[in-house]
C-alpha atoms as a PDB file:
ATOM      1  CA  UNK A   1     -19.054 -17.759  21.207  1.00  0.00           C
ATOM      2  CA  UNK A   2     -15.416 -18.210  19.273  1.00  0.00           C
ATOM      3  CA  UNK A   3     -14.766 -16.118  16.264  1.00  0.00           C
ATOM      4  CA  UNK A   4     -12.721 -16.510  13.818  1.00  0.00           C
ATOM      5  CA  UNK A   5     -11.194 -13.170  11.582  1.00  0.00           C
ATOM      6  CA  UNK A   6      -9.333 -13.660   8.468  1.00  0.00           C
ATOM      7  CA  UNK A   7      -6.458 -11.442   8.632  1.00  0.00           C
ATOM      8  CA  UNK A   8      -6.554  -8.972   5.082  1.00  0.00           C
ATOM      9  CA  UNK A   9      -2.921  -8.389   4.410  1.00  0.00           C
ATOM     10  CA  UNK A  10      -0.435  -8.690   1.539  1.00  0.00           C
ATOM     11  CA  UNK A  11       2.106 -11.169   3.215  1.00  0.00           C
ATOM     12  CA  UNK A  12       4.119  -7.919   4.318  1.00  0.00           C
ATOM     13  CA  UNK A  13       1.681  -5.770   6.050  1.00  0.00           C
ATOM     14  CA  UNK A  14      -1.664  -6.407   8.200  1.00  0.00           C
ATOM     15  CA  UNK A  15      -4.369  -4.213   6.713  1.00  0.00           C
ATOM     16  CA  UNK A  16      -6.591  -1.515   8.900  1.00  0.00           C
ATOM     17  CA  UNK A  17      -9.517  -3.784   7.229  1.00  0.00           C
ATOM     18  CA  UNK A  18      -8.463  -6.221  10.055  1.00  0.00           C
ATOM     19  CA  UNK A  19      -8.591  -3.900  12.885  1.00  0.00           C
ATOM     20  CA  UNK A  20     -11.980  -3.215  11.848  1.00  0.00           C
ATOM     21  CA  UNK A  21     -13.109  -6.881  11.510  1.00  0.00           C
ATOM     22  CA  UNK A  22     -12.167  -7.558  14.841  1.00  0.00           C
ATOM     23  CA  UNK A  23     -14.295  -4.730  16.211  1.00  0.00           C
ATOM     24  CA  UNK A  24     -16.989  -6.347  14.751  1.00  0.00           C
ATOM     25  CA  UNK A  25     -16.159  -9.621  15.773  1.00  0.00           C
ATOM     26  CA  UNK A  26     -15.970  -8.207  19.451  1.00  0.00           C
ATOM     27  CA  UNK A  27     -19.241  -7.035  19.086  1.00  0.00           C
ATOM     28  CA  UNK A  28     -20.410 -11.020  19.015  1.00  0.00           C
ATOM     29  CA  UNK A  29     -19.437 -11.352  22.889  1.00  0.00           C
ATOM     30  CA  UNK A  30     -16.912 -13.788  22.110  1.00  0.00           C
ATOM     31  CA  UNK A  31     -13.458 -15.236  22.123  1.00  0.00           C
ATOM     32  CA  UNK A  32     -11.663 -13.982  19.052  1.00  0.00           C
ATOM     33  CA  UNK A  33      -8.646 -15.603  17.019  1.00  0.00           C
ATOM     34  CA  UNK A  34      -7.212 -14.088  14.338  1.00  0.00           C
ATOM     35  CA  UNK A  35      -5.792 -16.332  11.090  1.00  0.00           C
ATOM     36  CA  UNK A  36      -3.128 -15.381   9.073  1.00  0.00           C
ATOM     37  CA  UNK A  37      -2.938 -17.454   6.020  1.00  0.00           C
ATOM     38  CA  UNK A  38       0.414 -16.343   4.054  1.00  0.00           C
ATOM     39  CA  UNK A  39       3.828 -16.821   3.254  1.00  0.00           C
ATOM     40  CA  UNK A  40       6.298 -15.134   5.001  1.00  0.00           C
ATOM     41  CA  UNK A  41       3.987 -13.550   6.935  1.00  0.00           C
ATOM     42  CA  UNK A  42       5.871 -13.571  10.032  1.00  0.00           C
ATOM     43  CA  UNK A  43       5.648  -9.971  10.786  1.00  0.00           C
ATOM     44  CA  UNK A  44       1.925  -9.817  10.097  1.00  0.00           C
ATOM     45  CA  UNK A  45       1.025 -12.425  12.338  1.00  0.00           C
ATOM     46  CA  UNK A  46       3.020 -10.329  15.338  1.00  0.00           C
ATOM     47  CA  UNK A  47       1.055  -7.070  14.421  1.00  0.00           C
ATOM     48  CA  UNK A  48      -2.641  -9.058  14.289  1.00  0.00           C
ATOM     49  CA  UNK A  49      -1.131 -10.532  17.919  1.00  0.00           C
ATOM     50  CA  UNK A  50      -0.505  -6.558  18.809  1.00  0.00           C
ATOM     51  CA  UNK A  51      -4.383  -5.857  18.165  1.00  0.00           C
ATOM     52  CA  UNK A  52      -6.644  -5.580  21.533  1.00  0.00           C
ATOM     53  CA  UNK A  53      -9.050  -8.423  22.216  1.00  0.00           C
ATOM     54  CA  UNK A  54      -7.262 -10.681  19.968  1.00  0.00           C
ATOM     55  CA  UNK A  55      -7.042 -13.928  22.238  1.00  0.00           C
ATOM     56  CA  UNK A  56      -5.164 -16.283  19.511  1.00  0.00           C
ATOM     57  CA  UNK A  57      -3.330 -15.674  16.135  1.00  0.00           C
ATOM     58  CA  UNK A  58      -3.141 -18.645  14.058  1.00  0.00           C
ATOM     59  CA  UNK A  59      -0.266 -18.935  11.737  1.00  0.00           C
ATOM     60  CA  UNK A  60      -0.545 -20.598   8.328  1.00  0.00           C
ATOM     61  CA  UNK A  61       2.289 -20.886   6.051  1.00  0.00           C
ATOM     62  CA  UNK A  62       2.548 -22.009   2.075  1.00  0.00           C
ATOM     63  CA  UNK A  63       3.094 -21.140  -0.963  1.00  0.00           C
ATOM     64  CA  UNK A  64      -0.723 -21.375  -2.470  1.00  0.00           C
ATOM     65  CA  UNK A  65      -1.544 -19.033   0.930  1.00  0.00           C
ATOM     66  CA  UNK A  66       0.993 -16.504  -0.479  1.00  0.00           C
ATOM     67  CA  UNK A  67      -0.571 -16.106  -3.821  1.00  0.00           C
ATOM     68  CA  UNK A  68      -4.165 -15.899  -2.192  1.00  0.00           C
ATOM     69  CA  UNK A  69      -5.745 -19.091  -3.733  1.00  0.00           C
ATOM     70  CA  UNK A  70      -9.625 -19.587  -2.195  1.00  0.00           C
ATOM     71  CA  UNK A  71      -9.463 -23.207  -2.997  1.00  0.00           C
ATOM     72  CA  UNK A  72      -6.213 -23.011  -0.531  1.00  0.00           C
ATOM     73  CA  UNK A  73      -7.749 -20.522   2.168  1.00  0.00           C
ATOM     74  CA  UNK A  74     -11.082 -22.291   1.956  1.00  0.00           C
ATOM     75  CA  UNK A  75      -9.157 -26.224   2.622  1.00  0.00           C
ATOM     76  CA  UNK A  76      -7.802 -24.428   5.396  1.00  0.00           C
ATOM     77  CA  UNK A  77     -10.464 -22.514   7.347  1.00  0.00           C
ATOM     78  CA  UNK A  78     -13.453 -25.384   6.669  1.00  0.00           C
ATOM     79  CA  UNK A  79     -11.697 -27.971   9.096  1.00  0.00           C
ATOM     80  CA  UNK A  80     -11.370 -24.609  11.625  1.00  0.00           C
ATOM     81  CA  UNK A  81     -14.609 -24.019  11.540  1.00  0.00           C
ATOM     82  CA  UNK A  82     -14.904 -26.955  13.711  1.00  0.00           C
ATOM     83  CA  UNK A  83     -14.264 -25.056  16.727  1.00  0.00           C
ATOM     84  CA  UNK A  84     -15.572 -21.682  16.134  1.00  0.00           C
ATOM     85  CA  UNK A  85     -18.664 -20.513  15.911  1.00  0.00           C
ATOM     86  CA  UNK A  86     -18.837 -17.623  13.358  1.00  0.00           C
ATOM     87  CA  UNK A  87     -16.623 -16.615  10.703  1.00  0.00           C
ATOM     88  CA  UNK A  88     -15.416 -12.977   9.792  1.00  0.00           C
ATOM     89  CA  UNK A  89     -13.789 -11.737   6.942  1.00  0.00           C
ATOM     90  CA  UNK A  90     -13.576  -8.571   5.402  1.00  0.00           C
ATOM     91  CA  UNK A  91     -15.069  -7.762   2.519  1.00  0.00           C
ATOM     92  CA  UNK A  92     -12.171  -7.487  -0.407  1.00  0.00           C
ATOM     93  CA  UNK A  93     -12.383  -9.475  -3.443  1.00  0.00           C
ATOM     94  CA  UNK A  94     -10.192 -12.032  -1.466  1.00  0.00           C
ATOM     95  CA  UNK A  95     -12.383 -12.279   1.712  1.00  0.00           C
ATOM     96  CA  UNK A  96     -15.572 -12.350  -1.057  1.00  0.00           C
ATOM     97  CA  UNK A  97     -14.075 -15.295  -2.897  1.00  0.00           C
ATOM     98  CA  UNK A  98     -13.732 -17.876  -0.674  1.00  0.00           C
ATOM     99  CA  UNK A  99     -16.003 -17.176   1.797  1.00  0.00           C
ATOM    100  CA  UNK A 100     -19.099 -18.596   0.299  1.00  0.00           C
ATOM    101  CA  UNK A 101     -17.162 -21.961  -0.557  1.00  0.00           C
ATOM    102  CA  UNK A 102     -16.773 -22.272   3.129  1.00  0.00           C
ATOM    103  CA  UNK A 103     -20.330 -21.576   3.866  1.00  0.00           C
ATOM    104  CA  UNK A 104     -21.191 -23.864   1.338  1.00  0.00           C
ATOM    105  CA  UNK A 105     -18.933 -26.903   3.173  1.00  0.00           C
ATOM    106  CA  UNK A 106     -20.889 -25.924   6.688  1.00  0.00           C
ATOM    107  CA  UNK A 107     -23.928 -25.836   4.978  1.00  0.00           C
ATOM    108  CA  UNK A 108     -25.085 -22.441   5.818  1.00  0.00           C
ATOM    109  CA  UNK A 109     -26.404 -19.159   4.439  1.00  0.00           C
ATOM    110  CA  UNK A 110     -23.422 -16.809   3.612  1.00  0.00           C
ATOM    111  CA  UNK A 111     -24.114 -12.831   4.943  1.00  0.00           C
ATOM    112  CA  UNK A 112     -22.539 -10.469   3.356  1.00  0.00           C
ATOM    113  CA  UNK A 113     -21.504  -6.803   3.894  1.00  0.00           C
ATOM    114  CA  UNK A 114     -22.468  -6.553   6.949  1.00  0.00           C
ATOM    115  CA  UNK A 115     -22.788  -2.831   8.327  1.00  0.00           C
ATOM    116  CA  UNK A 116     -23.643  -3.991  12.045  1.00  0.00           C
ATOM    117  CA  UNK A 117     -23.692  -6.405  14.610  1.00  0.00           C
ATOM    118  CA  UNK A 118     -27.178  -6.309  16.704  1.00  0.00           C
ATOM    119  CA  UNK A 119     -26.135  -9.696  18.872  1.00  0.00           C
ATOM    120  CA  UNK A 120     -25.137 -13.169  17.952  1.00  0.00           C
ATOM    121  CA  UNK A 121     -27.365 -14.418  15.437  1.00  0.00           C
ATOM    122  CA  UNK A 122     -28.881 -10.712  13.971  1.00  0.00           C
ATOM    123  CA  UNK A 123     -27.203  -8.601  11.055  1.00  0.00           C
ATOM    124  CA  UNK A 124     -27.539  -5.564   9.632  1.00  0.00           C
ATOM    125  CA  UNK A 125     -26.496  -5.178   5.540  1.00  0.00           C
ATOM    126  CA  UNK A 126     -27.444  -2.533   2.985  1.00  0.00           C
ATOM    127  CA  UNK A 127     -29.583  -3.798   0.134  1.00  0.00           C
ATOM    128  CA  UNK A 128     -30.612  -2.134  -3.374  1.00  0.00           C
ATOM    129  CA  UNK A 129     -27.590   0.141  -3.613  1.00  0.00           C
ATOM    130  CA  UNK A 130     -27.099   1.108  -0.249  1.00  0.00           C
ATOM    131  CA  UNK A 131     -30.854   2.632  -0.313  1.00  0.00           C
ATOM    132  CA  UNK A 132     -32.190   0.367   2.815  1.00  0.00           C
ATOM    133  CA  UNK A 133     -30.815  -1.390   5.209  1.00  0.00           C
ATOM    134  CA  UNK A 134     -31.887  -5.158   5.841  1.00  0.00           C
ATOM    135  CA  UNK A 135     -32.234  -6.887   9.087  1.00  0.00           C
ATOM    136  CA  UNK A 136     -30.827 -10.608   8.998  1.00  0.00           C
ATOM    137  CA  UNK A 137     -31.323 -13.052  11.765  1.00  0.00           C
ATOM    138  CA  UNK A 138     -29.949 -16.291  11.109  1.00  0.00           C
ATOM    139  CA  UNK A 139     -30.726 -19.814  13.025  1.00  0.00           C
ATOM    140  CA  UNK A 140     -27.471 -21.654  11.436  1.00  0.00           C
ATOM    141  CA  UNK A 141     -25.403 -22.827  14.262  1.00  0.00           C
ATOM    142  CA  UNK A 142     -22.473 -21.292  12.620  1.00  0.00           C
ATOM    143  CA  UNK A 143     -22.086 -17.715  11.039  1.00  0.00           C
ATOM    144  CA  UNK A 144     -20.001 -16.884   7.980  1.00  0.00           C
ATOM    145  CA  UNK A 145     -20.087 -13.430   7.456  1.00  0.00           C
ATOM    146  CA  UNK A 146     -18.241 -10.680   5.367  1.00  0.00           C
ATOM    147  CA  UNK A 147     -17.644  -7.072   7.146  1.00  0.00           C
ATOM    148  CA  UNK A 148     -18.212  -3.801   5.204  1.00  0.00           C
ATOM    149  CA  UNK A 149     -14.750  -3.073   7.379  1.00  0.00           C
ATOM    150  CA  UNK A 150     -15.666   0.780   6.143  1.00  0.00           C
ATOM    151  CA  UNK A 151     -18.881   0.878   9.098  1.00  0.00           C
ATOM    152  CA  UNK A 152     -16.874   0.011  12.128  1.00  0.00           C
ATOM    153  CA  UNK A 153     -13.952   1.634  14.196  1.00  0.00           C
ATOM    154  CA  UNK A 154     -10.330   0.349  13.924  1.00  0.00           C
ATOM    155  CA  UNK A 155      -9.860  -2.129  17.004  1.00  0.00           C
ATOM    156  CA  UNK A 156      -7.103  -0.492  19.710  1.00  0.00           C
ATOM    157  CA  UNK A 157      -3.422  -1.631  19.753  1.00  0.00           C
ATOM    158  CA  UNK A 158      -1.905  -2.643  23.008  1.00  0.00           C
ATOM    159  CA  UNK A 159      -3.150  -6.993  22.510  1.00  0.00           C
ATOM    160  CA  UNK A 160      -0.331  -9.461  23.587  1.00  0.00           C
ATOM    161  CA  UNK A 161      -2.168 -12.338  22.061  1.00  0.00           C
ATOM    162  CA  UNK A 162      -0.138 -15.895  21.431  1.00  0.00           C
ATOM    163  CA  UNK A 163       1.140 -16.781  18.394  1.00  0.00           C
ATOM    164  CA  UNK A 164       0.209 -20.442  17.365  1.00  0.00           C
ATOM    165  CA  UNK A 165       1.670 -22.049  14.150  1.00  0.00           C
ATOM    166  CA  UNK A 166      -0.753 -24.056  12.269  1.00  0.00           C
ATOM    167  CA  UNK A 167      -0.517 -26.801   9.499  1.00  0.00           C
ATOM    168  CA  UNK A 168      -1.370 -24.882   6.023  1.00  0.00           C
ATOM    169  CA  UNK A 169      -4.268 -27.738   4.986  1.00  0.00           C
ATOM    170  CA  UNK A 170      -4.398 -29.488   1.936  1.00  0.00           C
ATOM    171  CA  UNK A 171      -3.539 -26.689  -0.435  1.00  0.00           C
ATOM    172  CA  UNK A 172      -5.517 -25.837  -3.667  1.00  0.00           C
ATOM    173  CA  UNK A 173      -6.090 -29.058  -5.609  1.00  0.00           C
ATOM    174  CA  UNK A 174      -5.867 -28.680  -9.127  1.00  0.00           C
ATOM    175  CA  UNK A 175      -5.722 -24.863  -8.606  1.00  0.00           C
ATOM    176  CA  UNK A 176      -2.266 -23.608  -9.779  1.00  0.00           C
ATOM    177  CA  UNK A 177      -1.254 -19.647  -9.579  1.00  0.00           C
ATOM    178  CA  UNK A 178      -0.247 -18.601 -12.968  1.00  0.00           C
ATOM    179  CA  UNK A 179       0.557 -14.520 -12.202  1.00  0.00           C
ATOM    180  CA  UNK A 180      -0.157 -11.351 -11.385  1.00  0.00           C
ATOM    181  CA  UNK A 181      -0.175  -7.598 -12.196  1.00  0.00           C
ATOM    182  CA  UNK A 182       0.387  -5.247  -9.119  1.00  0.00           C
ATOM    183  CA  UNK A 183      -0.467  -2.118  -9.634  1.00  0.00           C
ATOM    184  CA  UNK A 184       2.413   0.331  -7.589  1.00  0.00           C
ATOM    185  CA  UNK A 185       1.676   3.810  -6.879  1.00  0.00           C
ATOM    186  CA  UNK A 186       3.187   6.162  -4.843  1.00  0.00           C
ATOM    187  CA  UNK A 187      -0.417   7.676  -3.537  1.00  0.00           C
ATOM    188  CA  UNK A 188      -2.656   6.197  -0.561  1.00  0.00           C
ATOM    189  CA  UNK A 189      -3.906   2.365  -1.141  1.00  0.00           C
ATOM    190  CA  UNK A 190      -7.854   3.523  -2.560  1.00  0.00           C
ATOM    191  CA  UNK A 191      -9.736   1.725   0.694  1.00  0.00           C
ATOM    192  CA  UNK A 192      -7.408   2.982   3.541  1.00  0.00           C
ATOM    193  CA  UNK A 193      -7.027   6.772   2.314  1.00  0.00           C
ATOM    194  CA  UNK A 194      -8.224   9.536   4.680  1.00  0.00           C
ATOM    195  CA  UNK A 195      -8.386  11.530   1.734  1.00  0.00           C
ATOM    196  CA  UNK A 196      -9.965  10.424  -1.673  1.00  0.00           C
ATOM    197  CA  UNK A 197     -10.371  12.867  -5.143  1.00  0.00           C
ATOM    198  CA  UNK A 198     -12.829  10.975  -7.685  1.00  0.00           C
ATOM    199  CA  UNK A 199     -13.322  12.095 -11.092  1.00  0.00           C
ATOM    200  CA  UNK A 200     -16.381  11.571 -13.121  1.00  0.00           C
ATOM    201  CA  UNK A 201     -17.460  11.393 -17.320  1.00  0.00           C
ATOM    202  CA  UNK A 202     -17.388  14.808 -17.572  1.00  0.00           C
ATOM    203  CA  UNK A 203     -13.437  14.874 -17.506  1.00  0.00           C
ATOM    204  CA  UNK A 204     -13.697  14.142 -21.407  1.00  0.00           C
ATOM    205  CA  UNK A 205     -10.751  11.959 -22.055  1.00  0.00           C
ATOM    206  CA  UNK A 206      -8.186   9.945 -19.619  1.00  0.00           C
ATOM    207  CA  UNK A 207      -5.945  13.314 -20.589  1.00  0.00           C
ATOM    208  CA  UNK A 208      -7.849  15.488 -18.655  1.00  0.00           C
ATOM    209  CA  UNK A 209      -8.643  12.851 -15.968  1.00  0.00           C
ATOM    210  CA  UNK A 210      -4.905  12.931 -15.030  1.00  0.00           C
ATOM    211  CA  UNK A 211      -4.350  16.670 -15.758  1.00  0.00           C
ATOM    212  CA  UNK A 212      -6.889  17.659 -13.722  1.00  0.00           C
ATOM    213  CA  UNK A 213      -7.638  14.804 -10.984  1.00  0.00           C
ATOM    214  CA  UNK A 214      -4.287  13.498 -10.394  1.00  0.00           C
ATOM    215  CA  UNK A 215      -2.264  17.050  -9.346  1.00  0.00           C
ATOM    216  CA  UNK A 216      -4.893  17.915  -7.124  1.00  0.00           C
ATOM    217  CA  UNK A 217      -4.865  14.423  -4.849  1.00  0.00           C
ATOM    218  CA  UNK A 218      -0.707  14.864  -4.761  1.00  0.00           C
ATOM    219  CA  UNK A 219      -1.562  18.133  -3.455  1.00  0.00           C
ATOM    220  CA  UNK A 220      -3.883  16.507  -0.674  1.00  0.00           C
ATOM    221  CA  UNK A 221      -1.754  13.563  -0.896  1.00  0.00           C
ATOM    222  CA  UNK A 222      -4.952  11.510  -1.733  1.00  0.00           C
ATOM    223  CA  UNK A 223      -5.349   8.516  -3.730  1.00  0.00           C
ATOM    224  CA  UNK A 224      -6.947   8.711  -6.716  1.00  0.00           C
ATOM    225  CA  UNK A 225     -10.597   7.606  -7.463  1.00  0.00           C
ATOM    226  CA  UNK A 226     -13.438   7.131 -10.704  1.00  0.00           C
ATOM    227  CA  UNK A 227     -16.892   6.552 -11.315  1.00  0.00           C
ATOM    228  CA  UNK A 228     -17.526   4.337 -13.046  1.00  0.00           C
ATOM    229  CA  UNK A 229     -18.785   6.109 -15.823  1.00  0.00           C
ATOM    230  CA  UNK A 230     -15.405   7.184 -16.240  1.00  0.00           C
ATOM    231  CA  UNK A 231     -13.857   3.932 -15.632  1.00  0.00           C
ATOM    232  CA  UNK A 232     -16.012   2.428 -18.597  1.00  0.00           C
ATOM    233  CA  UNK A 233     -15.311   5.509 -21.106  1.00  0.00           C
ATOM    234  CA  UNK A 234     -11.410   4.429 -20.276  1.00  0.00           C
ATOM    235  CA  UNK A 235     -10.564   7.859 -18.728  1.00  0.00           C
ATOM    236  CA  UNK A 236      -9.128   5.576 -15.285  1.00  0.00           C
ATOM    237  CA  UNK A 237      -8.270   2.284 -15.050  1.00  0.00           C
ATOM    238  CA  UNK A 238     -10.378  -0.503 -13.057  1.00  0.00           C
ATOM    239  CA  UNK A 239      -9.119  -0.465  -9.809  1.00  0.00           C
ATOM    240  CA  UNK A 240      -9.716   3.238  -9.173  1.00  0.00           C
ATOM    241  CA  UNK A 241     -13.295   2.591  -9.646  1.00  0.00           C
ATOM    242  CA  UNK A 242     -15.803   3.449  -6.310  1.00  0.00           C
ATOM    243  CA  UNK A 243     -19.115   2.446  -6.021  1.00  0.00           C
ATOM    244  CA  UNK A 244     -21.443  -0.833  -5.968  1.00  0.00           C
ATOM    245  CA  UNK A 245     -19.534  -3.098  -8.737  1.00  0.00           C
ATOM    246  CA  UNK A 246     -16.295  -0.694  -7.405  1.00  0.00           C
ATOM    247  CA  UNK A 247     -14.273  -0.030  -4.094  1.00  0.00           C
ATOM    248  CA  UNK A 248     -16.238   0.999  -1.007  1.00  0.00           C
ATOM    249  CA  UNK A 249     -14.449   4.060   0.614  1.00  0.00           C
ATOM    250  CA  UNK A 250     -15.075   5.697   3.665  1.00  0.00           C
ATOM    251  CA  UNK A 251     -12.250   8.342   4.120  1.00  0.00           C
ATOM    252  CA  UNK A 252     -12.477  11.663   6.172  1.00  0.00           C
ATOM    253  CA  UNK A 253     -12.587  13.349   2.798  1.00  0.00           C
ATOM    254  CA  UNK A 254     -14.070  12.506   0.009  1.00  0.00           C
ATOM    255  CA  UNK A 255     -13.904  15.119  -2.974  1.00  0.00           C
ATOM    256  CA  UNK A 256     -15.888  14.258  -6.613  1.00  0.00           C
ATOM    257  CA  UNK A 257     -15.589  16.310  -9.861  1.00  0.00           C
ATOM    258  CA  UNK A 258     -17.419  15.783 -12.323  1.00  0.00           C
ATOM    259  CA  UNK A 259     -19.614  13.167 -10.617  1.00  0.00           C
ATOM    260  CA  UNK A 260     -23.205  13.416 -11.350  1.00  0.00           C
ATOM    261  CA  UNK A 261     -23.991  11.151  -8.303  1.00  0.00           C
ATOM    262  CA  UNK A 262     -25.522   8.150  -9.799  1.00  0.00           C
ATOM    263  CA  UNK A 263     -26.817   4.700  -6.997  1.00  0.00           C
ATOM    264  CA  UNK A 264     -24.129   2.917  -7.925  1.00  0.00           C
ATOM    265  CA  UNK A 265     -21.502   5.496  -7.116  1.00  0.00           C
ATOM    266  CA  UNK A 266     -23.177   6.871  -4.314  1.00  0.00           C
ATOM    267  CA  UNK A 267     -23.077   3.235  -2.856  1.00  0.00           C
ATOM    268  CA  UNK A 268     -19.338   3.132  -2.673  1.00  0.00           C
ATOM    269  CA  UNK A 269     -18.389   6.199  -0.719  1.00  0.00           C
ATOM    270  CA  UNK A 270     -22.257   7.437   1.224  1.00  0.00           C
ATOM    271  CA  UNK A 271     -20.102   6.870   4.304  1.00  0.00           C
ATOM    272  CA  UNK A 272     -16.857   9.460   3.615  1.00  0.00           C
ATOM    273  CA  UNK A 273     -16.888  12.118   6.711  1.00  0.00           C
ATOM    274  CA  UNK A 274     -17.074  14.566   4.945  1.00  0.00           C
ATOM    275  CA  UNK A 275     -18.316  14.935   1.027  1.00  0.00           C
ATOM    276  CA  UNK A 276     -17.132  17.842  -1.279  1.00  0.00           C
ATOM    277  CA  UNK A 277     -18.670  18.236  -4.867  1.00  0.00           C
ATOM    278  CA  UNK A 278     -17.855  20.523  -7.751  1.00  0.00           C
ATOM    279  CA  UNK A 279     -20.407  20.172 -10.707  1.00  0.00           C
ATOM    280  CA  UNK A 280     -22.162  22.819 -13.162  1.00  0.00           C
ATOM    281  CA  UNK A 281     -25.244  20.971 -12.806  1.00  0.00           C
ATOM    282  CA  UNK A 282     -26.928  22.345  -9.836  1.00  0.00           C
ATOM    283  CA  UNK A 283     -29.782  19.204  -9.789  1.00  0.00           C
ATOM    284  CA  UNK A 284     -26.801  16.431  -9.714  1.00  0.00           C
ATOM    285  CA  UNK A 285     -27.721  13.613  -7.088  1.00  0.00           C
ATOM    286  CA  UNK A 286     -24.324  13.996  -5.822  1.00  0.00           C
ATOM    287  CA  UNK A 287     -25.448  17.455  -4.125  1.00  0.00           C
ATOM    288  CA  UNK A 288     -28.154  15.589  -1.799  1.00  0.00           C
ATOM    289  CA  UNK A 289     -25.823  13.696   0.055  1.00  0.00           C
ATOM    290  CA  UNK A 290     -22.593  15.976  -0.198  1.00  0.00           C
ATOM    291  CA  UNK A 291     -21.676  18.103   2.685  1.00  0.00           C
ATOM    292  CA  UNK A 292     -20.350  20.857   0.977  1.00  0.00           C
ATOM    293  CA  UNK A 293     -21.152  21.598  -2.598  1.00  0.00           C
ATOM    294  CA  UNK A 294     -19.610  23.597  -5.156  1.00  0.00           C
ATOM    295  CA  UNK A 295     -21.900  24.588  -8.597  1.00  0.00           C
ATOM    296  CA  UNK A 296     -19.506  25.541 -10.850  1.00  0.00           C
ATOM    297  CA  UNK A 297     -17.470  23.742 -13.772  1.00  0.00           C
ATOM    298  CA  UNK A 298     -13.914  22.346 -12.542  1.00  0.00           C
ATOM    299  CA  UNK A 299     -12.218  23.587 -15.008  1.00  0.00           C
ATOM    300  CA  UNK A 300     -12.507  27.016 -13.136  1.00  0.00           C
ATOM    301  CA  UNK A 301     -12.848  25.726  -9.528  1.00  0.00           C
ATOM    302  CA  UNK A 302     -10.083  23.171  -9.731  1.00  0.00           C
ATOM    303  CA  UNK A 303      -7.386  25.909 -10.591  1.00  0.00           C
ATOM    304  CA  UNK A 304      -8.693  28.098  -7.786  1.00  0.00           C
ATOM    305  CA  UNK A 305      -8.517  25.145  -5.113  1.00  0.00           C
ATOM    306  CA  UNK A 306      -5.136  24.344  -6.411  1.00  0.00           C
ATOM    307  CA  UNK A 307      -3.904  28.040  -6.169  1.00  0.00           C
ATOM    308  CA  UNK A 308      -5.648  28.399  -2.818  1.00  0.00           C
ATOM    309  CA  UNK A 309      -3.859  25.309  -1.267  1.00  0.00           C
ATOM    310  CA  UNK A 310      -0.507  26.612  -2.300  1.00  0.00           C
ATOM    311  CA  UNK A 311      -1.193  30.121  -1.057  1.00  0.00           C
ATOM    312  CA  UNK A 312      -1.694  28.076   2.058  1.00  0.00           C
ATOM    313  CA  UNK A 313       1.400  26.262   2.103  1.00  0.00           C
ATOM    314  CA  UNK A 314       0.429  22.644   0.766  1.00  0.00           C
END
């Protein structure tokens, strides 16, 4: 079997999403290739050449691949297709995009977040929430799927794969890039973080969301995350938000204030190593699947933790 992983990078860097991918894609029992689809993304196709297992990187260069344009990416990786046998992308809001308007040119049923790889042809993905797990098996003769990258172990360094420039397709049509709004911050990227502090509605007001949230994860050096309960009341903007309609996290620690532990929250960060929660309300959800839980309001406990870490040198 040859599979194909989308490198997730931002022209600059290769993302750990793509080590991850490719663990997955070994576990199909196949060749795998690696695209990178950028511009000036020179050094990222060397580091996806650098990961173990990798056989092949392709090499796509243009300007509509620079700005991340699915109509572009998908024009490119359809006519691919035609020599690979499964598809894997992780799942970002780029990789979620224009994967189904490839599986829609093959003609085959899209899977999405998958959690595991059982063999060639069976899938394992979370349904309603994260609350069960679903068993897929699928007969199409080619596989597009999207990784939960979150599930699966980073793929080893130490690859010497070839490097093999490739023509950058037909390009986006009538698609043109108008712009966009980077968000810079100083603090961990949300999804790669080993440490994450989350802040929930019972902050109050985006005043005390910073006041209280923010020092604490430069402490920890954390990024910053939200439910998205607090996203909605405006307390933190969008693209802090974790959970179902959110960010997925999985980072070694995961700490919530003020969360009450809601599905849809729970879904986004079930999978942290390790799950620390500070709430007054003893019955939260959040309790049942944290590993170590604090009942108490943070507006006492967060000064203590922050007076504790500096008595301890951080």
């Amino acid at each position: 079997m040859a599979v194909l992983v989308f490198a997730d990078h931002d022209n600059a860097t290769l993302k750990d999403g793509t080590h991850k991918t490719v663990t997955a894609a070994l576990a199909l029992s196949g060749d795998v290739d690696v695209l990178v689809a950028g511009k000036g993304a020179g050094d990222v196709a060397k580091a996806a050449a650098g990961i173990a297992g990798v056989r092949k990187v392709l090499h796509a260069e243009s300007d509509a691949l620079g700005q991340g344009l699915p109509e572009a990416i998908s024009a490119l990786v359809v006519p691919l297709m035609a020599g690979y046998d499964a598809l894997l992308t992780p799942a970002t809001s780029l990789g979620k995009s224009f994967s189904p308007r490839v599986a829609a040119k093959l003609d085959v049923a899209q899977i999405t977040e998958v959690v595991e790889v059982v063999d060639g042809s069976t899938f394992v993905r979370p349904i309603y929430a994260g609350n069960a797990l679903e068993t897929v098996q699928s007969a199409d003769a080619k596989k597009v799927l999207t990784v939960r990258a979150t599930n699966f172990k980073a793929a080893a360094e130490g690859g010497s794969a070839a490097i093999e420039t490739i023509d950058a397709g037909p390009g986006a049509g009538k698609t043109t890039f108008v712009g966009q709004q980077i968000v810079k911050s100083a603090r961990p990227e949300l999804t790669a973080a080993k440490i994450v502090v989350s802040g929930g509605r019972a902050m109050g007001s985006a005043e005390e969301f910073q006041r209280v949230i923010e020092p604490l994860a430069d402490k920890l050096g954390a990024a910053v995350g939200a439910s998205r309960a607090a996203v909605d009341a405006g307390y933190a903007p969008n693209d802090y938000q974790v959970g179902q309609t959110g960010k997925v996290v999985a980072p070694e620690l995961y700490v919530a204030i003020g969360i009450s532990g809601a599905i849809q929250h729970l879904a986004g960060m079930k999978d942290s190593k390790v799950i620390v929660a500070i709430n007054k309300d003893g019955d939260a959800p959040i309790f049942q699947v944290a590993d170590l839980g604090l009942v108490a309001d943070y507006k006492a406990a967060v000064p203590e933790l922050m007076d504790a870490l500096a008595a301890a040198g951080r």
